[in-house]
N, C-alpha and C. Protein backbone atom coordinates (compact mmCIF):
# COMPACT_ATOMS: atom_id res chain seq x y z
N UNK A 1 41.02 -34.73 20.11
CA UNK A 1 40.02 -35.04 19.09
C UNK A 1 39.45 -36.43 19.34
N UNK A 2 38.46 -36.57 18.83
CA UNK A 2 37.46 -37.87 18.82
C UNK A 2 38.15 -38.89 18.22
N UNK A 3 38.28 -40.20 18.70
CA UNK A 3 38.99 -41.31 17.60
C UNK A 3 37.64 -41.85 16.80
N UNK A 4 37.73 -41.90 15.71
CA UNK A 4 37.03 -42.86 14.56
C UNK A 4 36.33 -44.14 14.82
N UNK A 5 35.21 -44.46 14.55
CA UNK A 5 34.55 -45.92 14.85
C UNK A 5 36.07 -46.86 14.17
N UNK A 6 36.23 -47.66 14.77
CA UNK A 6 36.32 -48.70 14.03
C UNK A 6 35.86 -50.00 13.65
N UNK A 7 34.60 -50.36 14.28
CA UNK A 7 33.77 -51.35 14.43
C UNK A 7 33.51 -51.57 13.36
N UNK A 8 33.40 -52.33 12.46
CA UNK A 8 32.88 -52.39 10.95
C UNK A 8 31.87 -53.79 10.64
N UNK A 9 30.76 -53.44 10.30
CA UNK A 9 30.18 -54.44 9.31
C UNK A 9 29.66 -54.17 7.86
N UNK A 10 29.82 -55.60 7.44
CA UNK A 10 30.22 -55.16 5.91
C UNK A 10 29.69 -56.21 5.46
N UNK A 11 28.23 -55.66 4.69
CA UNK A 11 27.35 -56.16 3.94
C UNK A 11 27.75 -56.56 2.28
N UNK A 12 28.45 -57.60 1.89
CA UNK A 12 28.90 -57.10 0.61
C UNK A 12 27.80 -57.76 -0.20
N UNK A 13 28.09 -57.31 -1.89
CA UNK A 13 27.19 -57.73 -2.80
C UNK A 13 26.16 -59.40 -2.17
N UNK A 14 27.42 -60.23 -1.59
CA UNK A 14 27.18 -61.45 -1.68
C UNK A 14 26.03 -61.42 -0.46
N UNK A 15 25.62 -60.95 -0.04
CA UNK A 15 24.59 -60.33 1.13
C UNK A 15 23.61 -59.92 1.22
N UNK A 16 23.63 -58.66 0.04
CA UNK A 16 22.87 -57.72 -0.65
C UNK A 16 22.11 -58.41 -1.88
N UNK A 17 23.10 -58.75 -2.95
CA UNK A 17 22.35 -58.60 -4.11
C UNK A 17 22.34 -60.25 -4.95
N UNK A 18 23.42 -61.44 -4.69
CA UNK A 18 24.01 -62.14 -4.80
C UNK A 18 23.08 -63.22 -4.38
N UNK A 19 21.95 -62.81 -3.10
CA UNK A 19 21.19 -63.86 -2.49
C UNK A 19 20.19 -64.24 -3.39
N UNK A 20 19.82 -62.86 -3.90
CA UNK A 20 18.71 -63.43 -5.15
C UNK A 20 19.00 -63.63 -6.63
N UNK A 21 20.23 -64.42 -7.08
CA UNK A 21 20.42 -64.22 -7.77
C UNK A 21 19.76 -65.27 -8.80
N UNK A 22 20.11 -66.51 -7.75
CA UNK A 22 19.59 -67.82 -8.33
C UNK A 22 17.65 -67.27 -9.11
N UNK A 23 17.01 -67.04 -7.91
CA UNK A 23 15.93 -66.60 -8.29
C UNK A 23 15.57 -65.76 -9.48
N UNK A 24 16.30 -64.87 -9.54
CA UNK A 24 16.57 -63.64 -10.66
C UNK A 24 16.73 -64.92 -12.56
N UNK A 25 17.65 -65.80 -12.23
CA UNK A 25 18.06 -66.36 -13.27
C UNK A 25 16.57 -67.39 -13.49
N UNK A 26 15.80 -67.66 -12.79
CA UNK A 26 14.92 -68.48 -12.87
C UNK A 26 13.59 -67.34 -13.18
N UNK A 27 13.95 -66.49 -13.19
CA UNK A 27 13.20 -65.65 -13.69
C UNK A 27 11.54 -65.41 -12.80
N UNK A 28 12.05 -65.85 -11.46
CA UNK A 28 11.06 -66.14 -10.31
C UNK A 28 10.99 -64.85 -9.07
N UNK A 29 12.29 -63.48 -9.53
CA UNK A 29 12.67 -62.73 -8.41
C UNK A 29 11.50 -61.52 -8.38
N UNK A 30 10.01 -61.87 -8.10
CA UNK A 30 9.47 -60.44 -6.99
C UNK A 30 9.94 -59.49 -6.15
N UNK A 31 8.86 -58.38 -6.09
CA UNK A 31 8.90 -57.24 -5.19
C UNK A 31 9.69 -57.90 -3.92
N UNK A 32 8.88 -58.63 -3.25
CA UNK A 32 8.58 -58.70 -2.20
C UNK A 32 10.29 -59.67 -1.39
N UNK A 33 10.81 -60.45 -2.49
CA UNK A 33 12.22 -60.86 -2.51
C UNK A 33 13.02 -60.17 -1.92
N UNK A 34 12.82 -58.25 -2.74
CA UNK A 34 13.83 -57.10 -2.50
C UNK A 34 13.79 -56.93 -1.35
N UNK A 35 12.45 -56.86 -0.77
CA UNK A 35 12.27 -56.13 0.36
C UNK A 35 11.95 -56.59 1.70
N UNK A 36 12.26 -58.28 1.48
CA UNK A 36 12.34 -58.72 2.32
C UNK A 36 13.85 -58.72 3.00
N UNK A 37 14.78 -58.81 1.39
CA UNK A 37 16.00 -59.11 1.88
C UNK A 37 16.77 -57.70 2.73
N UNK A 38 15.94 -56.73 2.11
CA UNK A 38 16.13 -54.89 2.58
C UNK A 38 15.98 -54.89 3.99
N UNK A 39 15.26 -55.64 4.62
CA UNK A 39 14.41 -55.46 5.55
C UNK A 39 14.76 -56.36 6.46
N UNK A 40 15.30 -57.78 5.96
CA UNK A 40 16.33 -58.25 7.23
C UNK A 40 17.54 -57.60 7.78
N UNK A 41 18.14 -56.92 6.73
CA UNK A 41 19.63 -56.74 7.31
C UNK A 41 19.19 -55.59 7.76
N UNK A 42 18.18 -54.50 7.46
CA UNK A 42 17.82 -53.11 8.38
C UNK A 42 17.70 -53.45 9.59
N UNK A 43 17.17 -54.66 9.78
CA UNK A 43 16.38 -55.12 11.18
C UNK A 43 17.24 -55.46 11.54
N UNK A 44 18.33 -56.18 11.33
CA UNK A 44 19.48 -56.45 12.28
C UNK A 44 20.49 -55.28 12.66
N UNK A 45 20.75 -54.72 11.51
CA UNK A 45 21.30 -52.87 12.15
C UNK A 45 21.11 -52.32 13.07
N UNK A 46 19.30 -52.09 12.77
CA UNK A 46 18.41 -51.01 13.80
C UNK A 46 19.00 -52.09 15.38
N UNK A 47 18.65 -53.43 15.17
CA UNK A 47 18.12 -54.02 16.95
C UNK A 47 19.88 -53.78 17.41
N UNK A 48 21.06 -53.80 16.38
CA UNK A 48 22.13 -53.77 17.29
C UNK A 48 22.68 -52.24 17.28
N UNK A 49 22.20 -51.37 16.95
CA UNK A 49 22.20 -49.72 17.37
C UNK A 49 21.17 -49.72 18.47
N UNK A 50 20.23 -50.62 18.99
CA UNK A 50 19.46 -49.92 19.55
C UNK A 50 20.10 -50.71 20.74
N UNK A 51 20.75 -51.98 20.95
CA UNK A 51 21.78 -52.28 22.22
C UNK A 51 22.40 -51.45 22.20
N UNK A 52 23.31 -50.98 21.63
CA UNK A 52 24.34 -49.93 21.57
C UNK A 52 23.42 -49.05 22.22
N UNK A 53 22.97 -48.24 22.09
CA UNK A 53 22.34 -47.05 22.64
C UNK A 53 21.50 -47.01 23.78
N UNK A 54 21.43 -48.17 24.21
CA UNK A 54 21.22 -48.23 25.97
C UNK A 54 22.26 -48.89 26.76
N UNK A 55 23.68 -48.29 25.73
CA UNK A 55 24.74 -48.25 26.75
C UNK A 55 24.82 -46.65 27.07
N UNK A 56 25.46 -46.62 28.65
CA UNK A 56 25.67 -45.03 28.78
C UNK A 56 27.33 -44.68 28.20
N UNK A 57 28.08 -45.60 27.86
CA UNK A 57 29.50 -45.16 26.72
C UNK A 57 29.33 -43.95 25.96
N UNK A 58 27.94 -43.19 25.34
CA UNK A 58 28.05 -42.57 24.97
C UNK A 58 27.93 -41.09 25.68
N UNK A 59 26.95 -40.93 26.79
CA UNK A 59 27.14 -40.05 27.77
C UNK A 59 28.54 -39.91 28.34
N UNK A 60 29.35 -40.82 28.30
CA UNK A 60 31.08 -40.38 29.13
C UNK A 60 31.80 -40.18 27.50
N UNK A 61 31.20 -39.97 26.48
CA UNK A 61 31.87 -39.17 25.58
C UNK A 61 32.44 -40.35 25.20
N UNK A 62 32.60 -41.60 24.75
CA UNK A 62 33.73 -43.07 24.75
C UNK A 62 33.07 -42.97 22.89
N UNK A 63 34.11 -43.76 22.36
CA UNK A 63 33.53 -43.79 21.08
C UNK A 63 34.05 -45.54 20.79
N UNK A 64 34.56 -46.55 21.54
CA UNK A 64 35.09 -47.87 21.48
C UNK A 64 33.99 -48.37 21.19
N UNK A 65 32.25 -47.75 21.03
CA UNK A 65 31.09 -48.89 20.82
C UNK A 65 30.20 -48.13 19.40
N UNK A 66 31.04 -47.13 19.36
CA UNK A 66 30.48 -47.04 17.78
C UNK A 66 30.92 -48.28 16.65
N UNK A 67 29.44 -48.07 16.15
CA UNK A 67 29.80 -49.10 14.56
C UNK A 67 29.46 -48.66 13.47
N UNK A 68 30.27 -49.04 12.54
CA UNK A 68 30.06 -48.65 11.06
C UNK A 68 29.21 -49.98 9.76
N UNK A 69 28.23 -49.48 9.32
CA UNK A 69 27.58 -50.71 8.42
C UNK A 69 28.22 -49.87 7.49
N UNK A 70 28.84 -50.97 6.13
CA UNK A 70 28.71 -50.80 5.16
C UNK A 70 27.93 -51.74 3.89
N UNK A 71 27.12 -51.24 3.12
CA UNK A 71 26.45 -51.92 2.42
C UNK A 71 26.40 -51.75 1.28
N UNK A 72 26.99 -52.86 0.61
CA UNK A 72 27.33 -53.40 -0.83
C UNK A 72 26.77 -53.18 -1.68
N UNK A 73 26.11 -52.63 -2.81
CA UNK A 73 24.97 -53.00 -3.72
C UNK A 73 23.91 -52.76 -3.23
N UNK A 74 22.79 -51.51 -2.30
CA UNK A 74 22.25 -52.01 -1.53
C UNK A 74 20.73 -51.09 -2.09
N UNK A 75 20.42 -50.22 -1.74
CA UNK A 75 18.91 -50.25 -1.97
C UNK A 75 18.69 -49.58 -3.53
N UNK A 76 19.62 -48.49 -3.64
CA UNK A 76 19.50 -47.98 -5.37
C UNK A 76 20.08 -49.22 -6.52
N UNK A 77 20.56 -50.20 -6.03
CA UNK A 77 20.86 -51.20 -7.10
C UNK A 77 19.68 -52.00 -7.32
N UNK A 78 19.08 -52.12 -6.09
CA UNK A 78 17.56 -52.98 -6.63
C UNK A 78 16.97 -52.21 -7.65
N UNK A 79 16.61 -50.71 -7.42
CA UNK A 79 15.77 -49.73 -8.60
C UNK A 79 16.27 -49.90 -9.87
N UNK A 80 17.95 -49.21 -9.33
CA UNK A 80 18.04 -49.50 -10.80
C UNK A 80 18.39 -50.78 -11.62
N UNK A 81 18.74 -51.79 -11.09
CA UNK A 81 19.33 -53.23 -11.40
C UNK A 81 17.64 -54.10 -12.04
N UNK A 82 16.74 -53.35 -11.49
CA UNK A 82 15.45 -53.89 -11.75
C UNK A 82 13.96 -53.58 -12.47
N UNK A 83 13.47 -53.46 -13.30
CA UNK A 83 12.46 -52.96 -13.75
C UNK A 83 11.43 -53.27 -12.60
N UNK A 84 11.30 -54.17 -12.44
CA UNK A 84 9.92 -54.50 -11.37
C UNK A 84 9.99 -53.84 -9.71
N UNK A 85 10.74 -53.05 -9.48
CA UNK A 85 11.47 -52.55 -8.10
C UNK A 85 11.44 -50.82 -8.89
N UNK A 86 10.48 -50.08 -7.84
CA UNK A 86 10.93 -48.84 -7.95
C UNK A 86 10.86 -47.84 -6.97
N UNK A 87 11.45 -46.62 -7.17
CA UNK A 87 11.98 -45.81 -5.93
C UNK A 87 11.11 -46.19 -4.45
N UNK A 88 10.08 -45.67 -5.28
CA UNK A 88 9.06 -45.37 -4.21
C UNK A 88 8.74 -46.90 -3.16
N UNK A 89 9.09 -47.78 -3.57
CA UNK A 89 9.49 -49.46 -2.87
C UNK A 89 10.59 -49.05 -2.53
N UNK A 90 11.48 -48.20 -2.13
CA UNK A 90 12.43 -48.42 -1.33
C UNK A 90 12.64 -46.99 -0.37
N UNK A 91 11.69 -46.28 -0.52
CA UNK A 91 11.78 -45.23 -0.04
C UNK A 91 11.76 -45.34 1.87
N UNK A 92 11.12 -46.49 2.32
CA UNK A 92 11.10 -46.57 3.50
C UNK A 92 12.46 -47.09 4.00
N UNK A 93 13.21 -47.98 3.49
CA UNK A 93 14.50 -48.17 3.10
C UNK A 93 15.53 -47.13 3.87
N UNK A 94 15.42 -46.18 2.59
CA UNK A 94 16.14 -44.76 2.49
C UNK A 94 15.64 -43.75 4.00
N UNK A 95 14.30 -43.96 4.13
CA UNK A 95 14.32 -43.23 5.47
C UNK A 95 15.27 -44.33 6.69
N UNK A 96 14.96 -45.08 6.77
CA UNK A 96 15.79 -46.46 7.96
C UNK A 96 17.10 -46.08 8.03
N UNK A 97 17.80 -45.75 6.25
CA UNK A 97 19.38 -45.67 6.48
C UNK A 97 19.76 -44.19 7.15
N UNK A 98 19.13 -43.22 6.70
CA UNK A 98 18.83 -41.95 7.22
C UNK A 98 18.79 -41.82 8.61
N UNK A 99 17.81 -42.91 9.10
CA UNK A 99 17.83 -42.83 10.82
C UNK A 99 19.07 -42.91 11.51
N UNK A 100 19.83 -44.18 10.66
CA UNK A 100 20.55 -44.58 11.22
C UNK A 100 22.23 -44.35 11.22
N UNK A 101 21.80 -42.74 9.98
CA UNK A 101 23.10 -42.10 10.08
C UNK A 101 24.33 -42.34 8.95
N UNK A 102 23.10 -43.28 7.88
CA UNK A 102 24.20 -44.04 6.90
C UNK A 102 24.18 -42.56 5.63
N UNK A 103 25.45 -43.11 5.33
CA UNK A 103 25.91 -41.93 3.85
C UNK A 103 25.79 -42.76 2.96
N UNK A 104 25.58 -42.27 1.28
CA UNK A 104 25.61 -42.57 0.59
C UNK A 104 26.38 -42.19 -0.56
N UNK A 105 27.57 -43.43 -0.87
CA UNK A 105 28.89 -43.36 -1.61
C UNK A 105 28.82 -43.96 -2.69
N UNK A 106 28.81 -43.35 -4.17
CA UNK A 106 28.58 -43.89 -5.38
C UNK A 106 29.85 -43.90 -6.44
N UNK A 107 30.14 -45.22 -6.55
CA UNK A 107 31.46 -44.81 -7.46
C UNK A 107 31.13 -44.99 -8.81
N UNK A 108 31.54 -43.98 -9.17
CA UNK A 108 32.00 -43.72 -11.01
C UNK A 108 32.96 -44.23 -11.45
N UNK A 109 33.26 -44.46 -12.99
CA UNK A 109 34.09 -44.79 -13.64
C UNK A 109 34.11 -44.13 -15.16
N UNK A 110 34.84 -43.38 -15.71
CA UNK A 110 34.95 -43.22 -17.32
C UNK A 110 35.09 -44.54 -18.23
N UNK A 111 34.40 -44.24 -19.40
CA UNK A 111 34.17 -45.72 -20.26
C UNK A 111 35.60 -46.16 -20.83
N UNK A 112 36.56 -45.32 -20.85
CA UNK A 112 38.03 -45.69 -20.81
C UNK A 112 38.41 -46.55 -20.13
N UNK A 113 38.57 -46.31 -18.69
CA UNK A 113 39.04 -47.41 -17.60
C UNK A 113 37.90 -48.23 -17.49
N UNK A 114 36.59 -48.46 -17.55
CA UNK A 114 35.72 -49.22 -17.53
C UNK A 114 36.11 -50.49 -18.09
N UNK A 115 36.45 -50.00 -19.64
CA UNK A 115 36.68 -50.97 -20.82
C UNK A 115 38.23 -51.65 -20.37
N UNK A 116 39.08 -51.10 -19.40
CA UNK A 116 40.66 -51.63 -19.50
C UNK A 116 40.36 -52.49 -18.54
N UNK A 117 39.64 -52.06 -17.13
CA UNK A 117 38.89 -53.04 -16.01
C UNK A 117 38.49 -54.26 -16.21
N UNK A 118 37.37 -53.85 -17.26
CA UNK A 118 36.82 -55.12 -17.90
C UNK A 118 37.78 -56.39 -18.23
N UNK A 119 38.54 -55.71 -19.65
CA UNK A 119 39.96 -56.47 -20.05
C UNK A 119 40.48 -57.12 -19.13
N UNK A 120 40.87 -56.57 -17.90
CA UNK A 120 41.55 -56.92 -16.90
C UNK A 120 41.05 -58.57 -16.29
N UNK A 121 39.58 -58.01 -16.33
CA UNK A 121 38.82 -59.43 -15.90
C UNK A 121 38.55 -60.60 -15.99
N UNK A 122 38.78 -60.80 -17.56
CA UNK A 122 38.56 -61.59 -18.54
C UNK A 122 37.21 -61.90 -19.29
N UNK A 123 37.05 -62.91 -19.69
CA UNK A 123 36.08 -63.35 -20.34
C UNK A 123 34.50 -63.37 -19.50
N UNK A 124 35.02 -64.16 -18.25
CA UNK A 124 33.96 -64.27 -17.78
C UNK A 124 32.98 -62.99 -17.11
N UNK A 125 33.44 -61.51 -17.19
CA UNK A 125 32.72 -61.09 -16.77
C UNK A 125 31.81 -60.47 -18.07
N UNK A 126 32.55 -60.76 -18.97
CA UNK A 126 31.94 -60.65 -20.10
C UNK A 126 30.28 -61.36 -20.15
N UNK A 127 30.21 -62.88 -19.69
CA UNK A 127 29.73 -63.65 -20.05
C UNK A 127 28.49 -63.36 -18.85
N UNK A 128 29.07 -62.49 -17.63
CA UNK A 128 27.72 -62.34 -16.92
C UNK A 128 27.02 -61.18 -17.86
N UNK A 129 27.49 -60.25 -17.84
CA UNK A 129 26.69 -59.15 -18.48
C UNK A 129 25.93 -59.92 -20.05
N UNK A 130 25.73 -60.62 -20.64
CA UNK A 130 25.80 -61.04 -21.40
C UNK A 130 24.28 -62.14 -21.05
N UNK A 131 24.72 -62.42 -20.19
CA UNK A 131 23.32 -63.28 -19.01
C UNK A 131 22.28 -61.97 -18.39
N UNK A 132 22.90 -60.76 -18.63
CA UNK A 132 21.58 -59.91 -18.48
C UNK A 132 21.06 -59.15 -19.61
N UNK A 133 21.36 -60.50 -20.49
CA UNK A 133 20.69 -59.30 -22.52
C UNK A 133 21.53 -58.32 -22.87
N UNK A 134 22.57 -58.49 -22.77
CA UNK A 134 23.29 -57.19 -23.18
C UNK A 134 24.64 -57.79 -24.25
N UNK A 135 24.32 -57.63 -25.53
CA UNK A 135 25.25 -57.78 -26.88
C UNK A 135 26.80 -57.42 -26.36
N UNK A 136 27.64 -58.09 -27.05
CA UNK A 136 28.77 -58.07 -27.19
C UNK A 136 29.06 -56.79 -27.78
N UNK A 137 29.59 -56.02 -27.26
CA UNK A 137 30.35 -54.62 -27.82
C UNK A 137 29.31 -53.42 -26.74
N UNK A 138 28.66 -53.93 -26.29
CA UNK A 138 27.54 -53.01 -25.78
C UNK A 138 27.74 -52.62 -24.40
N UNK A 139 28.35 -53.28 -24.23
CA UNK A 139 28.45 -53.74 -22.62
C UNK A 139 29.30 -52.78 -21.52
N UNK A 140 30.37 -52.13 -22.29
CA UNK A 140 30.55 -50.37 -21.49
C UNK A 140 29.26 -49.23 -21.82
N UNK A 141 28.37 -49.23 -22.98
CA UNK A 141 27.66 -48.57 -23.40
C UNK A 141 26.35 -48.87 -21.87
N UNK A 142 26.39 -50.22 -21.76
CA UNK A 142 25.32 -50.69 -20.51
C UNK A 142 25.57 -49.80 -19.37
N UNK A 143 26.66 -50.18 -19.63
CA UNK A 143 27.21 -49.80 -17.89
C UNK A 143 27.11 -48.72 -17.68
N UNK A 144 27.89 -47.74 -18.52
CA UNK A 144 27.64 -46.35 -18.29
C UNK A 144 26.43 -46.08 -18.01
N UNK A 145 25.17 -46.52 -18.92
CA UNK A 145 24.08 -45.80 -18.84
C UNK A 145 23.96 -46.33 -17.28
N UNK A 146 23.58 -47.67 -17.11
CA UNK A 146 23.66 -47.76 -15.66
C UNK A 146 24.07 -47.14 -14.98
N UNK A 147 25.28 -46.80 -15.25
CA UNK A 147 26.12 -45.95 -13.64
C UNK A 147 25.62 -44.36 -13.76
N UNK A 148 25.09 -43.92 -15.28
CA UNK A 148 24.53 -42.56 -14.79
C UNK A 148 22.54 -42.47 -14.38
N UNK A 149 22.07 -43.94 -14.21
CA UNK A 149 20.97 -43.91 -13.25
C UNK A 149 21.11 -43.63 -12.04
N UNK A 150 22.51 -44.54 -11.55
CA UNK A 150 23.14 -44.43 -10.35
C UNK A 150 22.92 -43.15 -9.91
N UNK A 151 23.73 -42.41 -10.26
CA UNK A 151 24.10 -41.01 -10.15
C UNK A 151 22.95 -40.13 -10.16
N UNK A 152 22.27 -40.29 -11.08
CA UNK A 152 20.83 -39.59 -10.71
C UNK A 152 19.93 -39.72 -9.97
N UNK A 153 20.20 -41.25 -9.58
CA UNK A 153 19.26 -41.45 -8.08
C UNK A 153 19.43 -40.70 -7.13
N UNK A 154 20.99 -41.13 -6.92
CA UNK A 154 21.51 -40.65 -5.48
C UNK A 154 21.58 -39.23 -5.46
N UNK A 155 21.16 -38.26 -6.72
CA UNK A 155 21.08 -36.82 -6.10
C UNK A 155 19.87 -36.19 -5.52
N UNK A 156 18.82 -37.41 -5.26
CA UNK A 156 17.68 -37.60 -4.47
C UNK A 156 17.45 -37.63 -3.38
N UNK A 157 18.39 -38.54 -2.79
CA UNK A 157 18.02 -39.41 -1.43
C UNK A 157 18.28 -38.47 -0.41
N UNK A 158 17.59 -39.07 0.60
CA UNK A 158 17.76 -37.78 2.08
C UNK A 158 19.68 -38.29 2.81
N UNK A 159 20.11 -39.14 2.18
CA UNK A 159 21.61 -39.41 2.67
C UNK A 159 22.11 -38.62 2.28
N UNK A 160 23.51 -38.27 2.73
CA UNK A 160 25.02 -37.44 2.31
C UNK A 160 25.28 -38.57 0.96
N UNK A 161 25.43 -37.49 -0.12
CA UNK A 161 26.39 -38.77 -0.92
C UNK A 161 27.65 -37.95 -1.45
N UNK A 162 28.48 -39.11 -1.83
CA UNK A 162 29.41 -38.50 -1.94
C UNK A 162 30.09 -39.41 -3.41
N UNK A 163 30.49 -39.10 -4.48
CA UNK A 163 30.67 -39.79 -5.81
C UNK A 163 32.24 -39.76 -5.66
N UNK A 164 32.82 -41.18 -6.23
CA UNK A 164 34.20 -41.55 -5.94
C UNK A 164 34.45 -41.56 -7.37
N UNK A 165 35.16 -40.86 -7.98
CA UNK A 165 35.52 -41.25 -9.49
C UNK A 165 36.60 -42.10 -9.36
N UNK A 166 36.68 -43.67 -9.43
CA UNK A 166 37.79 -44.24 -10.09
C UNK A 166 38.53 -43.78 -11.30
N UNK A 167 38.25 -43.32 -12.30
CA UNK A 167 38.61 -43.30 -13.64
C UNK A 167 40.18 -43.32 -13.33
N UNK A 168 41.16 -42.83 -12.29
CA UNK A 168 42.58 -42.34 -12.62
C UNK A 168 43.03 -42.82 -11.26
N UNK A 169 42.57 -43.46 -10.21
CA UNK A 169 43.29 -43.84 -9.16
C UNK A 169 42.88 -45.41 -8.84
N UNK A 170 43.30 -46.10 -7.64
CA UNK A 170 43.44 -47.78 -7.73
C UNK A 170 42.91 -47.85 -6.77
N UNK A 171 42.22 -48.73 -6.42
CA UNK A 171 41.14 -49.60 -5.78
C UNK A 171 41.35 -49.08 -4.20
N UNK A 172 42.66 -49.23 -3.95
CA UNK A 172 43.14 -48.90 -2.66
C UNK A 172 42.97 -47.03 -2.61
N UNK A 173 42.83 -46.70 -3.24
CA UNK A 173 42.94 -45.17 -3.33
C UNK A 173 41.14 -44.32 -2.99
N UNK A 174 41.09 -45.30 -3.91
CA UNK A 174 39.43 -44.90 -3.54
C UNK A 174 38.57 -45.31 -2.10
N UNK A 175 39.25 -46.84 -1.85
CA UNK A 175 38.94 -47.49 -0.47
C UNK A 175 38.97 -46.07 0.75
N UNK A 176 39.92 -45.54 0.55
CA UNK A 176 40.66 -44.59 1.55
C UNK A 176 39.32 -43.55 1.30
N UNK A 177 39.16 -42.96 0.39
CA UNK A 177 38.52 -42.10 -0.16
C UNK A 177 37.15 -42.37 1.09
N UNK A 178 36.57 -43.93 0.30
CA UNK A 178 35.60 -43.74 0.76
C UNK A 178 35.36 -43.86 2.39
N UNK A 179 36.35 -44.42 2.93
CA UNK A 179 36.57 -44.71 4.41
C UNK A 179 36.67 -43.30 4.91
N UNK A 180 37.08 -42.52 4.53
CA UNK A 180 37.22 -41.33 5.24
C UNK A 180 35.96 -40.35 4.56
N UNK A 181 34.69 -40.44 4.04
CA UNK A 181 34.12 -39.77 3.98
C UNK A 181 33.13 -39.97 4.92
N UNK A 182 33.01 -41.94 5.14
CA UNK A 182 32.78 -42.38 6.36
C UNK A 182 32.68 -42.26 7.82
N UNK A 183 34.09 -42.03 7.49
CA UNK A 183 34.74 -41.61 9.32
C UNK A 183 34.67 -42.63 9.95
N UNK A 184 35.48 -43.82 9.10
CA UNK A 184 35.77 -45.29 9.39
C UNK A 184 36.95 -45.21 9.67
N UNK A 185 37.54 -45.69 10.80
CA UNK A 185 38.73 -46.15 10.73
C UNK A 185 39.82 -44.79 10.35
């Protein structure tokens, strides 16, 4: 059998969504912010798949130069994370990840464990959600609705997706989950 990429890059929030944040709070974050930031890290993907692929490793069947992107927060969080950002602004996006073979993995949560998560966190994550207009007590009520935009996006997109319910297993459980729907590692 074939061994698994294990090459990994890993775009996290702080990459993705984290860069504009300052901007976002200054109340200064445009279209053109999203899709610039969409559009660097595609461009660095695409140019190092496209070294990769004028190696002949893959004609002798070798799989040591496959790589795996993973990306944090990445084009359905702008839509939905944003009123001024919509599908159709990221639709070229969604074709790029498509080219390039990416899946799309959405995790869920029930407002039960949401709310114990939260707890878990403390105060301060309280205090971000709270920095995006959202009342005290409201704030699993947010989320949920959020996470079922999520969910309705992604039964759109031309990617594989695949929905991870946290609600009853641990961080490490789902990791696995999603690594192997991957075919990471």
């Amino acid at each position: 059998s074939r061994s698994r990429s294990c090459r990994l890059f890993v775009f996290t929030e702080h990459h993705t969504q984290r860069t504009l944040a300052a901007k976002q709070r200054a109340g200064e974050l445009v279209l053109q912010d999203h899709l610039d930031m969409v559009n660097d890290l595609l461009n660095v993907v695409e140019a190092a798949e496209q070294r990769l692929g004028r190696m002949d490793w893959a004609e002798r069947d070798r799989v040591n130069h496959r790589t795996s992107y993973i990306f944090e927060r990445f084009h359905l969080s702008h839509v939905c994370c944003n009123d001024h950002v919509s599908w159709s602004d990221m639709e070229d996006c969604e074709r790029r990840l498509a080219a390039l073979g990416c899946k799309l993995c959405v995790v869920r949560i029930d407002g039960v464990a949401l709310v114990d998560r939260h707890r878990e966190r403390g105060t301060q994550w309280q205090e971000v959600v709270r920095g995006w207009g959202v009342a005290e007590g409201k704030v699993a009520d947010f989320l949920l609705r959020r996470q079922d935009q999520f969910i309705a996006r992604s039964c759109q997109p031309a990617l594989e997706v695949h929905i991870v319910d946290m609600s009853a297993i641990t961080v490490e459980d789902g990791a696995v989950e999603v690594l192997d729907f991957w075919g990471i590692c």
